[in-house]
PDB file of N, CA and C in Angstrom:
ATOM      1  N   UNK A   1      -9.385   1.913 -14.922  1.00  0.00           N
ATOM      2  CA  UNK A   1      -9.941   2.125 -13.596  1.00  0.00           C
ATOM      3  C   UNK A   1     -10.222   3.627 -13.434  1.00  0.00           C
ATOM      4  N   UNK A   2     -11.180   4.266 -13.019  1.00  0.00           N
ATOM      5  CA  UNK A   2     -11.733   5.066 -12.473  1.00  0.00           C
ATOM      6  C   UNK A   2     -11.215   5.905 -11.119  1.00  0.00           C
ATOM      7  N   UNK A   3     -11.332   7.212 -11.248  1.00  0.00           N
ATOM      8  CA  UNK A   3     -11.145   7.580  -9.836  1.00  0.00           C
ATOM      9  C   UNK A   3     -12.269   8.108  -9.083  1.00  0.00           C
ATOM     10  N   UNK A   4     -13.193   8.020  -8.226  1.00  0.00           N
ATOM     11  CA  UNK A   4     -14.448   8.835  -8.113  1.00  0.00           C
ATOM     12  C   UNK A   4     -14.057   9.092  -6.311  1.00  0.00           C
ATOM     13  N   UNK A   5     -14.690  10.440  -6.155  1.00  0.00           N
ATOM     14  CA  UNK A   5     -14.885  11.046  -5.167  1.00  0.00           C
ATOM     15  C   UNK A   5     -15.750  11.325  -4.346  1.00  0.00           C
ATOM     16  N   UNK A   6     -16.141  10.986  -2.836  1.00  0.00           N
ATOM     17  CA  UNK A   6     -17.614  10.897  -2.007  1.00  0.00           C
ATOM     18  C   UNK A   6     -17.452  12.556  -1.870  1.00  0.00           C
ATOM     19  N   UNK A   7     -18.737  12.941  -2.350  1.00  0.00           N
ATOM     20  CA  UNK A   7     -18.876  14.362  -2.357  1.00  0.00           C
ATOM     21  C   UNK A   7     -19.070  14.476  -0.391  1.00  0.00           C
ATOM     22  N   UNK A   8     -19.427  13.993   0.277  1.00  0.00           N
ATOM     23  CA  UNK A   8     -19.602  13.864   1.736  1.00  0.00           C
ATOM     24  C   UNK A   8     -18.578  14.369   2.495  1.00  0.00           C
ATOM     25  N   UNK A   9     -17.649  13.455   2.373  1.00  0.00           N
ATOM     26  CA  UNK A   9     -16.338  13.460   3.181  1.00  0.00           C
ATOM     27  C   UNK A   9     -15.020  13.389   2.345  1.00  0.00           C
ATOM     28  N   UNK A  10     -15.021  13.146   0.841  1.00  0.00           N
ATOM     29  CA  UNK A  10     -13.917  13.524  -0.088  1.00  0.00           C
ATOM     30  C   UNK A  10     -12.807  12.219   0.254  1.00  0.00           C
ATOM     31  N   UNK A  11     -13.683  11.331   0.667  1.00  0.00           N
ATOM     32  CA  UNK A  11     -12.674  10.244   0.372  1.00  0.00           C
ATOM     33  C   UNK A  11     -12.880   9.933  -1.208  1.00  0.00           C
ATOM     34  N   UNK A  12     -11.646   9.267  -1.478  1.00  0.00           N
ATOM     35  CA  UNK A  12     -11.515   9.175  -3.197  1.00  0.00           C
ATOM     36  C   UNK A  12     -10.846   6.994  -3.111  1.00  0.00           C
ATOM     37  N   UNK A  13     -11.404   6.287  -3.848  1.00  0.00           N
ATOM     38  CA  UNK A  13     -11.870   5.222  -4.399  1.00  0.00           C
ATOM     39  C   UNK A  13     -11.256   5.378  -6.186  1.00  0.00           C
ATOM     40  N   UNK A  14     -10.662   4.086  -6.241  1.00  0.00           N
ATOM     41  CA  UNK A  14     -10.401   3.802  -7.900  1.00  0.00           C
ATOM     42  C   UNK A  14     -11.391   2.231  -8.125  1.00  0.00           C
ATOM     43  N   UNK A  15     -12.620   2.714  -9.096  1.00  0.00           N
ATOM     44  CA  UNK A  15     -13.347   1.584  -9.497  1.00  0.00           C
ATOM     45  C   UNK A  15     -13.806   1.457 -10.789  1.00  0.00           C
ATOM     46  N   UNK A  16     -14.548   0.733 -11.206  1.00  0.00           N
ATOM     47  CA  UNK A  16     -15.140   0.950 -12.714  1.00  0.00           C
ATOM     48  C   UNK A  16     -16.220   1.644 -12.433  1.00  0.00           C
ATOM     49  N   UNK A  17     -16.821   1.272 -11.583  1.00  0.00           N
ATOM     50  CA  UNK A  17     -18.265   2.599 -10.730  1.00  0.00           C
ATOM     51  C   UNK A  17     -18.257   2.351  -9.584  1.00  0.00           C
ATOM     52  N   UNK A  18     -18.540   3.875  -9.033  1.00  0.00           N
ATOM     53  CA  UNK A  18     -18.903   3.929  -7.879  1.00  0.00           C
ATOM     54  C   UNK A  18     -19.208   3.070  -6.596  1.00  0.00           C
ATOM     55  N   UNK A  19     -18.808   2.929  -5.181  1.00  0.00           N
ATOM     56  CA  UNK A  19     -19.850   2.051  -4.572  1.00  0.00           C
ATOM     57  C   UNK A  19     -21.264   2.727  -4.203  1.00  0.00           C
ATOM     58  N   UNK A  20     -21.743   2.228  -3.721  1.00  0.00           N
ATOM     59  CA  UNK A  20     -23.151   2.380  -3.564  1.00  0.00           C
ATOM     60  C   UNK A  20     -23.073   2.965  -1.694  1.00  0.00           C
ATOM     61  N   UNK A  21     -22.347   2.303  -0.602  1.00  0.00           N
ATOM     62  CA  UNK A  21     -21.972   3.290   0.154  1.00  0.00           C
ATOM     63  C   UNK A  21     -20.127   3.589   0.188  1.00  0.00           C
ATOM     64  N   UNK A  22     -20.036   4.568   0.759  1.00  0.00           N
ATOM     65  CA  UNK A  22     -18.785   4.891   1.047  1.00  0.00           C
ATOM     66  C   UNK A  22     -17.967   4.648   1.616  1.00  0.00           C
ATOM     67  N   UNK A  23     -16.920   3.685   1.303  1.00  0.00           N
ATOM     68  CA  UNK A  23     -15.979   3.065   2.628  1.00  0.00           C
ATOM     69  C   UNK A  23     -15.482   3.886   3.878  1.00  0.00           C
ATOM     70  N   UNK A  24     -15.378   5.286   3.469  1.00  0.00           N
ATOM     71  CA  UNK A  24     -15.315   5.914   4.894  1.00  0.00           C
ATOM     72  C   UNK A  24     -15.494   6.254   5.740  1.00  0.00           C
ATOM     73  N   UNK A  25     -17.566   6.570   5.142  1.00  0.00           N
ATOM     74  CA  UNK A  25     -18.080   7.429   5.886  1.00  0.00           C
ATOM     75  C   UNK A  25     -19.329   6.717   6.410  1.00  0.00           C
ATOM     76  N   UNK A  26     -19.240   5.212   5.678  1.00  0.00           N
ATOM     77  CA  UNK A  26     -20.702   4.558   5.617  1.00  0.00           C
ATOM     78  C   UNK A  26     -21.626   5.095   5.200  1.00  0.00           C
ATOM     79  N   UNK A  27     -21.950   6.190   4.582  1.00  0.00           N
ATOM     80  CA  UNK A  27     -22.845   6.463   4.341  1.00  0.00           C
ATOM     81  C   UNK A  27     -23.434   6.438   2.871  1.00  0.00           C
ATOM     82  N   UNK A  28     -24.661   6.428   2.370  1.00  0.00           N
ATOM     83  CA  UNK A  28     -25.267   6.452   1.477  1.00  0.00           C
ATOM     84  C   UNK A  28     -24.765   7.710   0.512  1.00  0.00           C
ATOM     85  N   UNK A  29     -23.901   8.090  -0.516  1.00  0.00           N
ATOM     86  CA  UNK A  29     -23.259   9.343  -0.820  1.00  0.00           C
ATOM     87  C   UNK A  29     -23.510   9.406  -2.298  1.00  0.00           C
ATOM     88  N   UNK A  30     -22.961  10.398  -2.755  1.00  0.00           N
ATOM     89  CA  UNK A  30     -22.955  11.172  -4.181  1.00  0.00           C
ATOM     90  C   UNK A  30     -21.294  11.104  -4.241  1.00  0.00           C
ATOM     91  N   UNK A  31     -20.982   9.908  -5.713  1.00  0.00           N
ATOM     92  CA  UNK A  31     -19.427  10.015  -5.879  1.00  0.00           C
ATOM     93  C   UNK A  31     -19.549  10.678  -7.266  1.00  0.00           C
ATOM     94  N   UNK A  32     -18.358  11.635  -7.201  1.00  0.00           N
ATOM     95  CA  UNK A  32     -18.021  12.508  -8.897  1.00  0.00           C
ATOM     96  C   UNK A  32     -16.766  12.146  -8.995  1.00  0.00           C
ATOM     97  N   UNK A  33     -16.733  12.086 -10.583  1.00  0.00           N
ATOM     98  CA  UNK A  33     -15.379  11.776 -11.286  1.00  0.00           C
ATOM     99  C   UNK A  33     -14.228  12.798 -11.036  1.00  0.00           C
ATOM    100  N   UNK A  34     -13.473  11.884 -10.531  1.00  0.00           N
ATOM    101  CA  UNK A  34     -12.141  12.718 -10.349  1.00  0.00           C
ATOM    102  C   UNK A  34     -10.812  12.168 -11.366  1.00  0.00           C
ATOM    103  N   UNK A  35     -11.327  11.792 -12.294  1.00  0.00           N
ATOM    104  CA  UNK A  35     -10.472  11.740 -12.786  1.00  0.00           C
ATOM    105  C   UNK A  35      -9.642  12.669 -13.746  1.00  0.00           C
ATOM    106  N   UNK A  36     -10.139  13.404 -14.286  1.00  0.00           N
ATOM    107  CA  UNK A  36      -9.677  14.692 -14.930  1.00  0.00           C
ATOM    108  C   UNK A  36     -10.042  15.875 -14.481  1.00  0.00           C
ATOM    109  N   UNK A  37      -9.184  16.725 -14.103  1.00  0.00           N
ATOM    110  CA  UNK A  37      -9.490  18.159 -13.087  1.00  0.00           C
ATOM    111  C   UNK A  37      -7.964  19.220 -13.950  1.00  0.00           C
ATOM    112  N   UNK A  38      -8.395  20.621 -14.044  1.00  0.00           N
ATOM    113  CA  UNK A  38      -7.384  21.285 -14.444  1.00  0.00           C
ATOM    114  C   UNK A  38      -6.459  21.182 -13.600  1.00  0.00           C
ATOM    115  N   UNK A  39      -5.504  21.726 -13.836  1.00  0.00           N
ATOM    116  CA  UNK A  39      -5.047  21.882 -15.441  1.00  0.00           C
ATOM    117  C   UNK A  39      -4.616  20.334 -15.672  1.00  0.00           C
ATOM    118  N   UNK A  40      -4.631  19.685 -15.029  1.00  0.00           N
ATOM    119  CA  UNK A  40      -3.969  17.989 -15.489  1.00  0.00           C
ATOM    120  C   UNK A  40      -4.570  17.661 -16.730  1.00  0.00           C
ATOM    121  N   UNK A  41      -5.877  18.389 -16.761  1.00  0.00           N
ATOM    122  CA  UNK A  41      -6.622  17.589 -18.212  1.00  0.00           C
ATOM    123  C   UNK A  41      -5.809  17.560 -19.365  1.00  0.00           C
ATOM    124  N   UNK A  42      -5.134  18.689 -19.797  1.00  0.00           N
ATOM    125  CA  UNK A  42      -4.717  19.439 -20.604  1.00  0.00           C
ATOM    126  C   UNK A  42      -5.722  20.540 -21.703  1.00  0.00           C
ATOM    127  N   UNK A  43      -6.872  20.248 -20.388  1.00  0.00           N
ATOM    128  CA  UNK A  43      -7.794  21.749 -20.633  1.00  0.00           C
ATOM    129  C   UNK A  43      -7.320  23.319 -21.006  1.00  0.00           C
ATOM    130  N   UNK A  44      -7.968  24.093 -21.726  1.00  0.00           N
ATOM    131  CA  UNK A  44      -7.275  25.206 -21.740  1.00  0.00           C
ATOM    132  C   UNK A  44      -8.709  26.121 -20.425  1.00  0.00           C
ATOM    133  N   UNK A  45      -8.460  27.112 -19.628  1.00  0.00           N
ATOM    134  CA  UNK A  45      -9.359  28.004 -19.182  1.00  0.00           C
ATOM    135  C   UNK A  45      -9.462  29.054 -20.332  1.00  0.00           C
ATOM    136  N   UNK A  46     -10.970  29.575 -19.818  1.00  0.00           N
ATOM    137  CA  UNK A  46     -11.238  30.690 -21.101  1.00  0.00           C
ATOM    138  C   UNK A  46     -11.021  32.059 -20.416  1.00  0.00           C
TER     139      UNK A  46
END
């Protein structure tokens, strides 16, 4: 499962994709993967 994020209002959703609108905001939105973010990745910064 997925974690993705409504770039809108930053409500966050676990799916295999995205919805198409946003349960929070109703609105038509742009969701990004939140599933790996530093340092949790086990990214190094340069």
């Amino acid at each position: 499962m997925n974690k993705w994020k409504c770039l809108e209002c930053g409500y966050t959703v676990e799916a295999e994709i995205p919805p198409e609108i946003c349960p929070a905001c109703q609105k038509k939105c742009q969701f990004v993967d939140n599933n790996c973010y530093m340092p949790d990745c086990g990214r190094q910064e340069k």
